[in-house]
C-alpha atoms as a PDB file:
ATOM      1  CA  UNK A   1     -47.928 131.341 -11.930  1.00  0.00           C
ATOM      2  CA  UNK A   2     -50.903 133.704 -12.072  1.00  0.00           C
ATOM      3  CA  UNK A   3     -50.283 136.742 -14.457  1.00  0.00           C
ATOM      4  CA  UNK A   4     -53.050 139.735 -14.945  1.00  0.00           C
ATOM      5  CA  UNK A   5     -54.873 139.943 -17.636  1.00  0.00           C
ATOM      6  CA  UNK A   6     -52.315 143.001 -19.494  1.00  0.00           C
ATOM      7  CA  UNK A   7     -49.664 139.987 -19.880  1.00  0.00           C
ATOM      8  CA  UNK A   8     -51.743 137.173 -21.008  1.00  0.00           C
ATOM      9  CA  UNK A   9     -53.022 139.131 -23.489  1.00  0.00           C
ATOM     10  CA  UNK A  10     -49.357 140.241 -24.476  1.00  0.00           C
ATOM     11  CA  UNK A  11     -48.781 136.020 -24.519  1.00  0.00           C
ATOM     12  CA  UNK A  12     -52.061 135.367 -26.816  1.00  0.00           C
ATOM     13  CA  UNK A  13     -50.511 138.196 -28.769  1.00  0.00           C
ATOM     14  CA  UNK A  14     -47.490 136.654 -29.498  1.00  0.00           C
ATOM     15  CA  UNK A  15     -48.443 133.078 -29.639  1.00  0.00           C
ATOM     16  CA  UNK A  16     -50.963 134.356 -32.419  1.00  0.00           C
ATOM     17  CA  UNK A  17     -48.376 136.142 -33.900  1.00  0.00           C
ATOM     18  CA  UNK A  18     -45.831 133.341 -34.409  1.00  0.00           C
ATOM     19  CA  UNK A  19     -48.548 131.343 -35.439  1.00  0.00           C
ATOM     20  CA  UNK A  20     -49.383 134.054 -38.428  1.00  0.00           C
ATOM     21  CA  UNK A  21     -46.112 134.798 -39.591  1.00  0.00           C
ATOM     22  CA  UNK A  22     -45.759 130.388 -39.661  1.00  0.00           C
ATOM     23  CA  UNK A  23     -48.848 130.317 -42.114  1.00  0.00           C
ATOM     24  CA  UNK A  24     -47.354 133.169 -44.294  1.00  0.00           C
ATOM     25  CA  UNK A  25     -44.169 131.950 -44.536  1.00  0.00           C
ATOM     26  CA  UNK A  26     -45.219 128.587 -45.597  1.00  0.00           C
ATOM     27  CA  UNK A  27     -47.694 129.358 -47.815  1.00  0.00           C
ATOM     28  CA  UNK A  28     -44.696 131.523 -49.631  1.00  0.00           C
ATOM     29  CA  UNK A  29     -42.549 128.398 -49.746  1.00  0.00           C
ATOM     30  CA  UNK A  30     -41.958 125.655 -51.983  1.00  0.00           C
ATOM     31  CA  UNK A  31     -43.236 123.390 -49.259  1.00  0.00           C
ATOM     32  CA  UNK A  32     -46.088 120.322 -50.789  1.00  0.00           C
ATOM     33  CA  UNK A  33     -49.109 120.299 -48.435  1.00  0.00           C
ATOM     34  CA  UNK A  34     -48.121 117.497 -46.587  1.00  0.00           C
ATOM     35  CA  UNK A  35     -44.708 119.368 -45.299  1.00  0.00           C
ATOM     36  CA  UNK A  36     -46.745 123.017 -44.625  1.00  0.00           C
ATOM     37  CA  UNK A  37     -49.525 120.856 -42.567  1.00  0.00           C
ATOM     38  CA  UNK A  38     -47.169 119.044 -40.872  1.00  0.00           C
ATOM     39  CA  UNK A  39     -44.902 122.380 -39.751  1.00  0.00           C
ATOM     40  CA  UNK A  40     -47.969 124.398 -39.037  1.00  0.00           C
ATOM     41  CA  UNK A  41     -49.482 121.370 -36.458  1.00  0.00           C
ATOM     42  CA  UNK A  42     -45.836 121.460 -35.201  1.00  0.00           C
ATOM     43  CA  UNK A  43     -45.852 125.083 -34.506  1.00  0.00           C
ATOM     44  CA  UNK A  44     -49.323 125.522 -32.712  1.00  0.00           C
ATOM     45  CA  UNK A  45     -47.895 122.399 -30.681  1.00  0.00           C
ATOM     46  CA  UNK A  46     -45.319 123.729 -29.378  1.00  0.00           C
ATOM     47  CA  UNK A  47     -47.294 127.407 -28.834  1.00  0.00           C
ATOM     48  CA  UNK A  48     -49.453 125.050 -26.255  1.00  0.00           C
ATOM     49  CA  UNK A  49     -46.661 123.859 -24.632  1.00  0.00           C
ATOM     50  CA  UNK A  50     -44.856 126.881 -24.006  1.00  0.00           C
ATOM     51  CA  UNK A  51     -47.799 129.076 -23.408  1.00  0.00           C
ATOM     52  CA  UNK A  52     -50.756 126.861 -22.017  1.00  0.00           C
ATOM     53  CA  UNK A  53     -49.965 127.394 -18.606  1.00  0.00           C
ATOM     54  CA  UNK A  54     -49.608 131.200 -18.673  1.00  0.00           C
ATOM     55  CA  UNK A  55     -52.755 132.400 -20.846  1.00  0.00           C
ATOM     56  CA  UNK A  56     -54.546 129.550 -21.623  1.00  0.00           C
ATOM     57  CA  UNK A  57     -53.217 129.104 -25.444  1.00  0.00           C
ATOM     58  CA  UNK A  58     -55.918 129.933 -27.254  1.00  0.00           C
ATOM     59  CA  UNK A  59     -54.339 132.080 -30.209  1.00  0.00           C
ATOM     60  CA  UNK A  60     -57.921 132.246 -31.574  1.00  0.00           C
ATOM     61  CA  UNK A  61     -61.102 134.604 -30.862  1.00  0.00           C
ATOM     62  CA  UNK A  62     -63.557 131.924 -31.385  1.00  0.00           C
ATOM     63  CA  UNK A  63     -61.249 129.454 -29.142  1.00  0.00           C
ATOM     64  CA  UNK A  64     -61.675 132.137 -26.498  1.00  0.00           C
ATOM     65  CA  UNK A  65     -65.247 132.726 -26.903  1.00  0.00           C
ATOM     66  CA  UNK A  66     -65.846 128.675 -26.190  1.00  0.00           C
ATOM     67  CA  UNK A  67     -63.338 128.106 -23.682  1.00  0.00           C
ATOM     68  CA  UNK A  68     -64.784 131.546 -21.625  1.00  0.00           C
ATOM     69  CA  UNK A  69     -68.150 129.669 -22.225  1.00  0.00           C
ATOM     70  CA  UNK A  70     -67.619 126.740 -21.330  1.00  0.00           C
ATOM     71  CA  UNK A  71     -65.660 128.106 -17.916  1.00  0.00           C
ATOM     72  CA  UNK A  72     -68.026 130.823 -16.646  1.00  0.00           C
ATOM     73  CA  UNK A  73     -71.503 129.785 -19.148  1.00  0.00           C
ATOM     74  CA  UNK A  74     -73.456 132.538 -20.118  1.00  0.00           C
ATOM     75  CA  UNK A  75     -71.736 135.205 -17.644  1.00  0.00           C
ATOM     76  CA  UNK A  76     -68.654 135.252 -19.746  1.00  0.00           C
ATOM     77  CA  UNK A  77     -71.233 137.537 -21.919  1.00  0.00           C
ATOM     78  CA  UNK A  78     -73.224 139.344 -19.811  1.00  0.00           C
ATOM     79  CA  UNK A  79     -70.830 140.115 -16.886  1.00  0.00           C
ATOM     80  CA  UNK A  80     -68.147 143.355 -17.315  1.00  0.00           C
ATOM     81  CA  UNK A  81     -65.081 141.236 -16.553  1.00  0.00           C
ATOM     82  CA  UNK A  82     -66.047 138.285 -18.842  1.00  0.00           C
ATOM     83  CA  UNK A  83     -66.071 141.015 -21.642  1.00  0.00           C
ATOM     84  CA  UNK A  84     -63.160 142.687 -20.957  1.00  0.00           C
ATOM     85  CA  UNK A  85     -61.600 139.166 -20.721  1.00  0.00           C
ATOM     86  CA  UNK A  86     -62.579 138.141 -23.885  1.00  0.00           C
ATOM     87  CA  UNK A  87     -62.381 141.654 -25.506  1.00  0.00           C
ATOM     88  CA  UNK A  88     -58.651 141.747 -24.274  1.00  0.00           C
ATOM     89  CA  UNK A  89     -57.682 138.575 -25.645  1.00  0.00           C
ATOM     90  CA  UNK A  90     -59.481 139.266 -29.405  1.00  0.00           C
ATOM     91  CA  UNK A  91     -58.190 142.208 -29.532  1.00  0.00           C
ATOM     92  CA  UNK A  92     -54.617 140.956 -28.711  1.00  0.00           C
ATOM     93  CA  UNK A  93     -55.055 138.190 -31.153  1.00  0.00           C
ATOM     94  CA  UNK A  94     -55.668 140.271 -34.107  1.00  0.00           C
ATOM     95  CA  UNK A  95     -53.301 142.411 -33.639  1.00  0.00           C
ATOM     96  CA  UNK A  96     -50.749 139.499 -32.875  1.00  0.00           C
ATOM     97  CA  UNK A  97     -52.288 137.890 -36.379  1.00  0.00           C
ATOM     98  CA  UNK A  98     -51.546 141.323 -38.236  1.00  0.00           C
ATOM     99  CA  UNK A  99     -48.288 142.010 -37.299  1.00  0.00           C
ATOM    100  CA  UNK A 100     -46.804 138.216 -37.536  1.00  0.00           C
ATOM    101  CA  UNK A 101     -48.338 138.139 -41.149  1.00  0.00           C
ATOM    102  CA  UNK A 102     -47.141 141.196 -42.155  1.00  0.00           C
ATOM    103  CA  UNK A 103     -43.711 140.022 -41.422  1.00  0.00           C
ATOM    104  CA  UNK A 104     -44.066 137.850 -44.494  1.00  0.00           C
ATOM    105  CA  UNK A 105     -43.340 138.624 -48.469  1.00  0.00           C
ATOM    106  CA  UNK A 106     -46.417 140.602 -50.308  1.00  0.00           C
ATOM    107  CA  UNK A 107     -46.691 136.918 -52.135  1.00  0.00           C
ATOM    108  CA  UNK A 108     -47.734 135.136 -48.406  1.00  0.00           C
ATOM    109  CA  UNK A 109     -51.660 136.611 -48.973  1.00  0.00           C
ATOM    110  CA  UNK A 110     -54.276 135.776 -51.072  1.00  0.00           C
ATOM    111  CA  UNK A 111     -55.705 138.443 -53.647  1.00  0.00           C
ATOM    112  CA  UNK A 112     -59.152 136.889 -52.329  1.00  0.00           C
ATOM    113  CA  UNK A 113     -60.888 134.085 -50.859  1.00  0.00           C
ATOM    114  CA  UNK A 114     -61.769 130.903 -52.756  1.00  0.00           C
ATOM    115  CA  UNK A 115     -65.434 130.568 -52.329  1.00  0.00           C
ATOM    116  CA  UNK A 116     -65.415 127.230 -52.757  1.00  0.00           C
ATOM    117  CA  UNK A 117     -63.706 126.525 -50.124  1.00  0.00           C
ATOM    118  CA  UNK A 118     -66.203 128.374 -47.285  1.00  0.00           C
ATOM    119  CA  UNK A 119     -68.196 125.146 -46.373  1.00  0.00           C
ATOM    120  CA  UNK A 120     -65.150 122.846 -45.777  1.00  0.00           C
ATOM    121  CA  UNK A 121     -63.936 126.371 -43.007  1.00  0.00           C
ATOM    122  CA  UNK A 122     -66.943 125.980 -41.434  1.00  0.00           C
ATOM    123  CA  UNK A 123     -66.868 122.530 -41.143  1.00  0.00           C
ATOM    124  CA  UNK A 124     -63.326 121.555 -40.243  1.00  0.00           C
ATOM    125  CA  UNK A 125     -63.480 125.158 -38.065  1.00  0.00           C
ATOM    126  CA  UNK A 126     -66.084 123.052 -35.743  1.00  0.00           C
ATOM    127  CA  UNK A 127     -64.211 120.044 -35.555  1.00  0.00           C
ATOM    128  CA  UNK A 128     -60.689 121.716 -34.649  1.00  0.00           C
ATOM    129  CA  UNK A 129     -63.174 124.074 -32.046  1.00  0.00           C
ATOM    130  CA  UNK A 130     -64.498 121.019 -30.608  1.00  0.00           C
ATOM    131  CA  UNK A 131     -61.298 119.071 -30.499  1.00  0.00           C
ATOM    132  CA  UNK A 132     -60.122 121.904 -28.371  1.00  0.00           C
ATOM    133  CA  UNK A 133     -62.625 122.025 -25.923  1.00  0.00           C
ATOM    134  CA  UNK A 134     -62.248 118.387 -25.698  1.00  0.00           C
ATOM    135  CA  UNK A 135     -59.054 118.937 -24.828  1.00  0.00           C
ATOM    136  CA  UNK A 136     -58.809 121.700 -22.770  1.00  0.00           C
ATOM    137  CA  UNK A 137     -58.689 121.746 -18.531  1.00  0.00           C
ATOM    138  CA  UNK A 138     -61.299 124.297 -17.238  1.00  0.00           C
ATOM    139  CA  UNK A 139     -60.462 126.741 -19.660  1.00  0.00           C
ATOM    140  CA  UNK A 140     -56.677 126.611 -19.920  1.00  0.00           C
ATOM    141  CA  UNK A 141     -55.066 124.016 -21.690  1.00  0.00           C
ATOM    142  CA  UNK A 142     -52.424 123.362 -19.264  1.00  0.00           C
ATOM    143  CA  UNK A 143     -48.811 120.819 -20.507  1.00  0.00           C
ATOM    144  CA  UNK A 144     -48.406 119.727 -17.074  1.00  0.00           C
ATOM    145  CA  UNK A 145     -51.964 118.502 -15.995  1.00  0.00           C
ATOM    146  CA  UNK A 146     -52.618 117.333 -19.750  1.00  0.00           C
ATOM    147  CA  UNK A 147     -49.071 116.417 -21.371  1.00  0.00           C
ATOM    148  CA  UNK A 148     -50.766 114.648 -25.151  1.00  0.00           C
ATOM    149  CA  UNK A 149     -53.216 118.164 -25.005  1.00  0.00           C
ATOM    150  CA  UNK A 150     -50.582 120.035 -27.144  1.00  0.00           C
ATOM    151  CA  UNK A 151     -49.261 117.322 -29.523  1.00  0.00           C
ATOM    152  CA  UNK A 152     -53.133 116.313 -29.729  1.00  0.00           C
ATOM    153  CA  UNK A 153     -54.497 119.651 -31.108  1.00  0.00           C
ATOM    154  CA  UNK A 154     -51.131 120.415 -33.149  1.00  0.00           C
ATOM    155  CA  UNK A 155     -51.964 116.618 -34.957  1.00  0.00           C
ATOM    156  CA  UNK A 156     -55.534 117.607 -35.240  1.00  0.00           C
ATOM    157  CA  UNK A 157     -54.827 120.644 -36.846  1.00  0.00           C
ATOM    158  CA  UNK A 158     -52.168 119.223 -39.421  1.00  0.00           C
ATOM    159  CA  UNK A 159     -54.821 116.937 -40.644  1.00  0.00           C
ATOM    160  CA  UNK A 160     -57.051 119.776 -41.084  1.00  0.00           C
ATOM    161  CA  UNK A 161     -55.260 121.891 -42.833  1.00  0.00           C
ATOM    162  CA  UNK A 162     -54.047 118.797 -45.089  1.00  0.00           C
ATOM    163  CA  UNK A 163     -57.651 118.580 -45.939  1.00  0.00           C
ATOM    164  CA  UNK A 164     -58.532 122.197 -46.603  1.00  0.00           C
ATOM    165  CA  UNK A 165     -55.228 123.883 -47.571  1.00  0.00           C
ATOM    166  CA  UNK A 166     -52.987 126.118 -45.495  1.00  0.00           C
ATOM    167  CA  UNK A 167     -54.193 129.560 -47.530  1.00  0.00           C
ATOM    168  CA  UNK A 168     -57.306 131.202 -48.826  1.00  0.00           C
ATOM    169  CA  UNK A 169     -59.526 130.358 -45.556  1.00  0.00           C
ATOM    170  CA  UNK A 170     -57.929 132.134 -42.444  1.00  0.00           C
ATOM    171  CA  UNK A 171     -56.991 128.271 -41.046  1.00  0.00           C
ATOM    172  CA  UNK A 172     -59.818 128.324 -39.225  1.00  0.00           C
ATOM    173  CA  UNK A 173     -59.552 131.028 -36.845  1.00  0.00           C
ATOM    174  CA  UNK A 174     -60.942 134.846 -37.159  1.00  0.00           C
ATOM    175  CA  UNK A 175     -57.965 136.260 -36.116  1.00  0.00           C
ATOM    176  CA  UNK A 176     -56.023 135.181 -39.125  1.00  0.00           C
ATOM    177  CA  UNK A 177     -58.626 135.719 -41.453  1.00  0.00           C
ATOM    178  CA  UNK A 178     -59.091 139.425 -40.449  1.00  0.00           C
ATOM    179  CA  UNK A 179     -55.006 139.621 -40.537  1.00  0.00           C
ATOM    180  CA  UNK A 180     -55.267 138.517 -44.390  1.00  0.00           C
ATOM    181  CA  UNK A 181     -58.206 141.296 -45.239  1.00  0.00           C
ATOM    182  CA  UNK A 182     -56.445 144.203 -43.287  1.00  0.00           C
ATOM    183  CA  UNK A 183     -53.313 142.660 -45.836  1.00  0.00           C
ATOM    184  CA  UNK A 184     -55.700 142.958 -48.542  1.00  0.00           C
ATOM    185  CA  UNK A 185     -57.135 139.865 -49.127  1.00  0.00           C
ATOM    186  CA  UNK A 186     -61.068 140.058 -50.459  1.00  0.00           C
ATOM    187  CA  UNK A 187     -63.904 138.426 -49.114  1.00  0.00           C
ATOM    188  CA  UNK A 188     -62.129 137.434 -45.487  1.00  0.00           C
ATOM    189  CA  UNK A 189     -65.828 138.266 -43.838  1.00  0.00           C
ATOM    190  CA  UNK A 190     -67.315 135.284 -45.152  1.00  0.00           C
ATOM    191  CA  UNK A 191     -64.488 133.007 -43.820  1.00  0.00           C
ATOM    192  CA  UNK A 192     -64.820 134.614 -40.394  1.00  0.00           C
ATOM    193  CA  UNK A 193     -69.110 133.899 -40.732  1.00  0.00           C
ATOM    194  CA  UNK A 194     -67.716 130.401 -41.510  1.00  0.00           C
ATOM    195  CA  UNK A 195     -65.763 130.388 -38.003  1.00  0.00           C
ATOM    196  CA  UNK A 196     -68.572 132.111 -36.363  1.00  0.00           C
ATOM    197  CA  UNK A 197     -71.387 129.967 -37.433  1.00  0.00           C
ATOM    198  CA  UNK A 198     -69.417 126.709 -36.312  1.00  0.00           C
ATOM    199  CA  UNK A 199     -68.836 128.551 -32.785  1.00  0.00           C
ATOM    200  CA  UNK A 200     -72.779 129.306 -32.823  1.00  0.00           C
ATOM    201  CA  UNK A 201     -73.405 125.498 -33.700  1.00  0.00           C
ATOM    202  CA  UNK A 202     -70.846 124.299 -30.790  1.00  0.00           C
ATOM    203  CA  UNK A 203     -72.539 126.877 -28.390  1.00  0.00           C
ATOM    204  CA  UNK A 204     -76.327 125.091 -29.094  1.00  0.00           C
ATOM    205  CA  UNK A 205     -74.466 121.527 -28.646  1.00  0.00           C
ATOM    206  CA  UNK A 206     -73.198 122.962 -25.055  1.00  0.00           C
ATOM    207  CA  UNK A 207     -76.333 124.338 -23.903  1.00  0.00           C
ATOM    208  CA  UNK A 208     -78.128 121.520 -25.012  1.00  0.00           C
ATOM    209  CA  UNK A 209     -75.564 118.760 -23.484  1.00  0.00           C
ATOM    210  CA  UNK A 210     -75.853 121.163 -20.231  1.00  0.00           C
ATOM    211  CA  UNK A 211     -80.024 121.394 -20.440  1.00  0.00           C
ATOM    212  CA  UNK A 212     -80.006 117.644 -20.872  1.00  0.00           C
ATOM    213  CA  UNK A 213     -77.794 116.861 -17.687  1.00  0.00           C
ATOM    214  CA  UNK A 214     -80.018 118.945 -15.343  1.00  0.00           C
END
């Protein structure tokens, strides 16, 4: 089923919305780390499974920058419909991220973010971004034509977030950490130059991988 771009955007809004309001309600719990990685690897599972096939899944502005990359190369930048592709879906994203979190108690956001914590974003953010791509068909990570693609990325994920903590990064995607400053958490820009440093260092490995095979 081919939808335009108004309700896959709607979809990534959603999907990134659910996602949110699943980190803010478990960091709010009583949940130990093990439980809250396990439920939040659960949830982005199941996002995939229900959603892949209609926008893609990505539920993430840097996921979307690499997967419109890796589709269309550099013309997903340069070209009017790449950026109103990617424009629509970062924009949906965030506002998806906003409202889910906001759905939460006042106690689901950090006052700020723990600095010590930025290198271990930006290197678990590549790893989960390169997973992804790994994992992804042409762009769209699709349950039917890759079944293990959901369950894979949701596992990945849990382990992840095991390692870093659910709160105090943005779980490393933009969206989320822009949610958490609009919500009043300090310092959120240096998690998202985390995320957007590890998409820059993916983006060199492509071009070089792609330079290499011609």
């Amino acid at each position: 089923m081919t939808l335009s771009l108004l309700q896959r955007s709607a979809l990534e809004a959603l999907g990134t919305g659910f996602l949110a309001f699943t980190v803010g309600r478990l960091s709010s719990t009583e949940f130990n780390g093990f439980e809250q990685a396990l439920s939040i690897g659960l949830c982005l599972a199941l996002l995939i499974h229900l959603l892949g096939r209609f926008s893609g899944a990505h539920f993430n502005p840097a996921v979307t920058l690499l997967l419109n990359h890796q589709r269309f190369g550099l013309k997903a930048f340069t070209t009017r419909a790449g950026l109103v592709e990617i424009g629509s879906y970062v924009l949906a994203q965030i506002v998806g991220a906003w409202i889910g979190l906001g759905l939460n108690p006042p106690g689901a956001v950090p006052d700020a973010v723990q600095l010590g914590g930025l290198p271990s974003e930006l290197v678990f953010s590549a790893v989960l971004f390169a997973l992804i791509l790994r994992w992804s068909n042409e762009g769209k990570i699709c349950p039917f034509a890759q079944p293990m693609s959901g369950l894979v990325i949701g596992a990945g994920l849990s382990v992840l977030v095991l390692l870093g903590g659910l709160t105090q990064s943005g779980n490393y995607n933009p969206a989320l950490a822009i949610a958490f400053g609009l919500h009043g958490t300090d310092r959120f820009e240096l998690v998202i130059l985390a995320h957007m440093l590890a998409v820059a260092v993916l983006l060199m490995v492509s071009r070089a991988e792609m330079s290499s095979a011609d």
